[in-house]
PDB file of N, CA and C in Angstrom:
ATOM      1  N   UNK A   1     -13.115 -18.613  20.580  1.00  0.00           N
ATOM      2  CA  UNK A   1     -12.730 -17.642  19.568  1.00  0.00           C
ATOM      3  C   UNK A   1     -11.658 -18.277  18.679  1.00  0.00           C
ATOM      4  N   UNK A   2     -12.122 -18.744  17.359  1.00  0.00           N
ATOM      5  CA  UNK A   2     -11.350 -18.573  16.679  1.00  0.00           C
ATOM      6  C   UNK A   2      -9.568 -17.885  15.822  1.00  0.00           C
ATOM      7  N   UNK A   3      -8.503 -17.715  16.591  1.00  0.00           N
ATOM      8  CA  UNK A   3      -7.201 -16.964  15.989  1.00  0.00           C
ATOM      9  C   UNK A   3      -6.975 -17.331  14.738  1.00  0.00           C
ATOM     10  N   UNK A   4      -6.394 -16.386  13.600  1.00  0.00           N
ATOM     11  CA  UNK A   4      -5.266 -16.997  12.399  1.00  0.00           C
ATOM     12  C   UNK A   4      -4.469 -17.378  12.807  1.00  0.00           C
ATOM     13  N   UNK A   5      -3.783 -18.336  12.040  1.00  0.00           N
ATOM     14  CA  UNK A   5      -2.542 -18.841  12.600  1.00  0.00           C
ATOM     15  C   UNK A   5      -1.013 -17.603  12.600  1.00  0.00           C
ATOM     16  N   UNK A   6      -1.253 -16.572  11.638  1.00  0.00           N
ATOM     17  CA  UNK A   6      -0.355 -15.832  11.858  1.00  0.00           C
ATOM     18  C   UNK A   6      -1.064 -13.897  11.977  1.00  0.00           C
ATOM     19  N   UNK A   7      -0.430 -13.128  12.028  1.00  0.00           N
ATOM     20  CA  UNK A   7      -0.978 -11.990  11.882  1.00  0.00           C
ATOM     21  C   UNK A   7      -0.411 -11.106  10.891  1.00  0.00           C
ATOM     22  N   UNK A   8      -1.875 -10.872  10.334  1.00  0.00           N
ATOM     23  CA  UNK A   8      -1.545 -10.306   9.311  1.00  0.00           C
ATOM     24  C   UNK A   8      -0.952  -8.975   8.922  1.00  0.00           C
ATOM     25  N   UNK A   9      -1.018  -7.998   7.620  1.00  0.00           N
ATOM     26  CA  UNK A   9      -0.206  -6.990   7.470  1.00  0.00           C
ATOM     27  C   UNK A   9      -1.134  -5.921   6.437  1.00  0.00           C
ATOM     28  N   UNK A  10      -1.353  -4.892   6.016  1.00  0.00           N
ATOM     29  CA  UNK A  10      -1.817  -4.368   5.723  1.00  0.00           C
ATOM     30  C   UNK A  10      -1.387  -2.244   5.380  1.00  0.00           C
ATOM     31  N   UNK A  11      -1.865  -2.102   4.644  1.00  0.00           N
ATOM     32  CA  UNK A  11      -2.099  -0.351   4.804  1.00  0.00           C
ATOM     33  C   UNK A  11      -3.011   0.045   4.161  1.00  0.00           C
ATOM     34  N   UNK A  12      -3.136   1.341   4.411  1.00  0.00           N
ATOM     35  CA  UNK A  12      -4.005   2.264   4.277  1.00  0.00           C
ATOM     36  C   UNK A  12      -3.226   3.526   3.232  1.00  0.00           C
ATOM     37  N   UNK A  13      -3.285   3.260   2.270  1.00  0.00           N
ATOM     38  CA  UNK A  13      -2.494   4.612   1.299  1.00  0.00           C
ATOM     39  C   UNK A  13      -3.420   5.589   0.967  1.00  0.00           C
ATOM     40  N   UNK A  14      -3.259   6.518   2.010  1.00  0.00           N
ATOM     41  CA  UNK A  14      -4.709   7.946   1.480  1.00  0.00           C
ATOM     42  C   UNK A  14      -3.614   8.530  -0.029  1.00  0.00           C
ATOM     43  N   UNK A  15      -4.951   9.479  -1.000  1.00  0.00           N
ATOM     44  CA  UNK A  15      -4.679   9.786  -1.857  1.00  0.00           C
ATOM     45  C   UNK A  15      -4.212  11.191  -1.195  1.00  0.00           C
ATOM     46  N   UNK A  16      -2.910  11.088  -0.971  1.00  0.00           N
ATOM     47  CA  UNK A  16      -2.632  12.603  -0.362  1.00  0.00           C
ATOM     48  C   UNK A  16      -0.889  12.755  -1.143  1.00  0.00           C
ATOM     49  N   UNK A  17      -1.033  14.205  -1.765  1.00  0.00           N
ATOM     50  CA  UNK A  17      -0.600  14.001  -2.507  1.00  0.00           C
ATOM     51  C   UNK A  17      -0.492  15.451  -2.656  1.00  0.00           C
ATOM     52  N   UNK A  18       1.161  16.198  -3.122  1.00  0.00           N
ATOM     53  CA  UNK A  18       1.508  17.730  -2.840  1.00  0.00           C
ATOM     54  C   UNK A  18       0.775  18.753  -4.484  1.00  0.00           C
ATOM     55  N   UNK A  19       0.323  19.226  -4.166  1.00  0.00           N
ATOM     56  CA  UNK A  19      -0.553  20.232  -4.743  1.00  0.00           C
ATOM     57  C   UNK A  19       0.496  20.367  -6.201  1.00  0.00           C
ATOM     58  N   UNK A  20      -0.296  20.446  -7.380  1.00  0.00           N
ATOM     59  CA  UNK A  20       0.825  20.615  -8.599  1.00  0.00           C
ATOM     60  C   UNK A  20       1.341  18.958  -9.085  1.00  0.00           C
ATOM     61  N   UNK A  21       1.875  18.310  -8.127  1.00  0.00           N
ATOM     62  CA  UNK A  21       1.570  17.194  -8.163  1.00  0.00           C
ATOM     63  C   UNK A  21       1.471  16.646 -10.190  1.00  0.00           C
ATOM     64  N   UNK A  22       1.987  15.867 -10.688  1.00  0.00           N
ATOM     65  CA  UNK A  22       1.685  14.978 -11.730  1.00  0.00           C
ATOM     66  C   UNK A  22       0.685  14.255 -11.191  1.00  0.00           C
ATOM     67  N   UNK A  23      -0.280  13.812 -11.376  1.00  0.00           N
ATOM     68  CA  UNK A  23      -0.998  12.373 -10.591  1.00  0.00           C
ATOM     69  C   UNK A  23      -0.819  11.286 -11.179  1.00  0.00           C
ATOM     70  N   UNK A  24      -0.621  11.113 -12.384  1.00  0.00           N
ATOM     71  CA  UNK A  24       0.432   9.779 -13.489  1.00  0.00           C
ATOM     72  C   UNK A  24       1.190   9.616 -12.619  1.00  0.00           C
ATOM     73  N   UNK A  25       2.428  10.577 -12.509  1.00  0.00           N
ATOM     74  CA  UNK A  25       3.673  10.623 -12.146  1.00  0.00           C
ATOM     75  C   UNK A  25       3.535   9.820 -10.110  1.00  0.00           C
ATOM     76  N   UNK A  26       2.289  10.449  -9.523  1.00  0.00           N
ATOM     77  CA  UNK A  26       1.922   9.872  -8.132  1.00  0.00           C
ATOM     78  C   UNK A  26       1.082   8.739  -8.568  1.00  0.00           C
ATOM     79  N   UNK A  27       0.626   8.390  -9.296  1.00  0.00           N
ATOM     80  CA  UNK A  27      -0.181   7.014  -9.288  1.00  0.00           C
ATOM     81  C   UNK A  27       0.616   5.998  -9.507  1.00  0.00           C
ATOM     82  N   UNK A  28       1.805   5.979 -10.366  1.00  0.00           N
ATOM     83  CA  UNK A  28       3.125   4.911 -10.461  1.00  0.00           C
ATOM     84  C   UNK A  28       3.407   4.855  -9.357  1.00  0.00           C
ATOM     85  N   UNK A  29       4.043   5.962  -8.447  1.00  0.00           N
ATOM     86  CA  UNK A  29       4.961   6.108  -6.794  1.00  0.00           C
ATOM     87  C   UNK A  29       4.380   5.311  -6.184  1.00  0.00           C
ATOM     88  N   UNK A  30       2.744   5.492  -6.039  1.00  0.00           N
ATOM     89  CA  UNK A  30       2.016   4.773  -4.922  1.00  0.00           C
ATOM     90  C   UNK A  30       2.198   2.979  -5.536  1.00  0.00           C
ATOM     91  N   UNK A  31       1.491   2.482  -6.716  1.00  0.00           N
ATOM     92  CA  UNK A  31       1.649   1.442  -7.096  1.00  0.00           C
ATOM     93  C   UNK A  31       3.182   0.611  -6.758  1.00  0.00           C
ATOM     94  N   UNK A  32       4.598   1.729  -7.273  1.00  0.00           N
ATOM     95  CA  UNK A  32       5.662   0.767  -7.078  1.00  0.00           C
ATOM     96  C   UNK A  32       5.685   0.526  -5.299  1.00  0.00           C
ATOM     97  N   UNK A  33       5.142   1.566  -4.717  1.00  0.00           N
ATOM     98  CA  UNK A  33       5.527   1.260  -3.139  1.00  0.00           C
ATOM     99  C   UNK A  33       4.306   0.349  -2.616  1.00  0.00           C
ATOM    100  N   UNK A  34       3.388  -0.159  -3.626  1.00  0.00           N
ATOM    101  CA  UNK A  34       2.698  -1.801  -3.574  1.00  0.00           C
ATOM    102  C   UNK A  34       3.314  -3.049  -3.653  1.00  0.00           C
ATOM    103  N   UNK A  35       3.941  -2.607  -5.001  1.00  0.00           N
ATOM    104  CA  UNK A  35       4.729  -3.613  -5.215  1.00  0.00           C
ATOM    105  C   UNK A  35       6.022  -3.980  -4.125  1.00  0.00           C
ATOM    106  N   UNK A  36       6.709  -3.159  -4.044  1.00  0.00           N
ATOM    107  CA  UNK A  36       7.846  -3.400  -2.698  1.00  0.00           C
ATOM    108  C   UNK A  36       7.282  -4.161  -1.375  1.00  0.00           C
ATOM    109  N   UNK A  37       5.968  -3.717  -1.027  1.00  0.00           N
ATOM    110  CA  UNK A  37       5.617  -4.317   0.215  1.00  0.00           C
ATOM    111  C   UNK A  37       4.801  -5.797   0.254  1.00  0.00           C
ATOM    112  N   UNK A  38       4.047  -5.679  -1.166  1.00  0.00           N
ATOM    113  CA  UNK A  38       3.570  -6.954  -1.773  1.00  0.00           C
ATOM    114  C   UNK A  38       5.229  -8.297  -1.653  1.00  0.00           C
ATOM    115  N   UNK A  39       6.383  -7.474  -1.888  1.00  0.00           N
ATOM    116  CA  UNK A  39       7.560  -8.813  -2.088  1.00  0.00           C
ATOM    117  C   UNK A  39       7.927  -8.471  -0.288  1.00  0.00           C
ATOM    118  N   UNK A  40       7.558  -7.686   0.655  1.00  0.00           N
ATOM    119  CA  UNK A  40       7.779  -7.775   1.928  1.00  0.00           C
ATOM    120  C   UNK A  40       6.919  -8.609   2.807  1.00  0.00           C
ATOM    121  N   UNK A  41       5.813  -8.710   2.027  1.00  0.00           N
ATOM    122  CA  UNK A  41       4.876  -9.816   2.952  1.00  0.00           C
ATOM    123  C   UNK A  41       3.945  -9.336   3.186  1.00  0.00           C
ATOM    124  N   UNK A  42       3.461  -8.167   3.110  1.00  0.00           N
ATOM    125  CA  UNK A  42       1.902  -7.607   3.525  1.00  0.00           C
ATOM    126  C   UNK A  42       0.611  -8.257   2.512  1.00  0.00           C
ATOM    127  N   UNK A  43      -0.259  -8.444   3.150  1.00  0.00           N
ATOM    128  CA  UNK A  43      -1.094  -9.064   2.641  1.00  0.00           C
ATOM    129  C   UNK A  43      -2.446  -8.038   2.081  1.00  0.00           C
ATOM    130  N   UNK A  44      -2.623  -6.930   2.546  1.00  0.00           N
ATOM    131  CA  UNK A  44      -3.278  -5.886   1.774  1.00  0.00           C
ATOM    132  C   UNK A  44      -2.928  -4.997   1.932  1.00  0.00           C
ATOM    133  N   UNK A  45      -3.770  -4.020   0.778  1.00  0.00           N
ATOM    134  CA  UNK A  45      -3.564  -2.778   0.680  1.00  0.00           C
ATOM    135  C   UNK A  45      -4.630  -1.746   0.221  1.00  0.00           C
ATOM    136  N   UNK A  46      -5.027  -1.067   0.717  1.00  0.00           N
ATOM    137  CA  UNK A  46      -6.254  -0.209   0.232  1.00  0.00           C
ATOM    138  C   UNK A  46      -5.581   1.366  -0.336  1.00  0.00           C
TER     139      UNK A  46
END
């Protein structure tokens, strides 16, 4: 069996999101909290 040499990192961001809600205003939130974890080291994100 094949290992990576390291292990990787990842999430799962469901579109969940409080009723009334902007979704502009939640589609930036989710993106900047990409960006933060993108400069933390995670390697995806769905």
């Amino acid at each position: 069996m094949n290992l990576p040499e390291r292990m990787t990192f990842g999430i799962f961001l469901g579109p969940f999101h409080r009723v009334g809600e902007n979704p502009t205003l939640a589609f930036h939130r989710d993106m900047e909290l990409i960006e933060w974890l993108d400069e933390l080291g995670y390697d995806e994100a769905w």
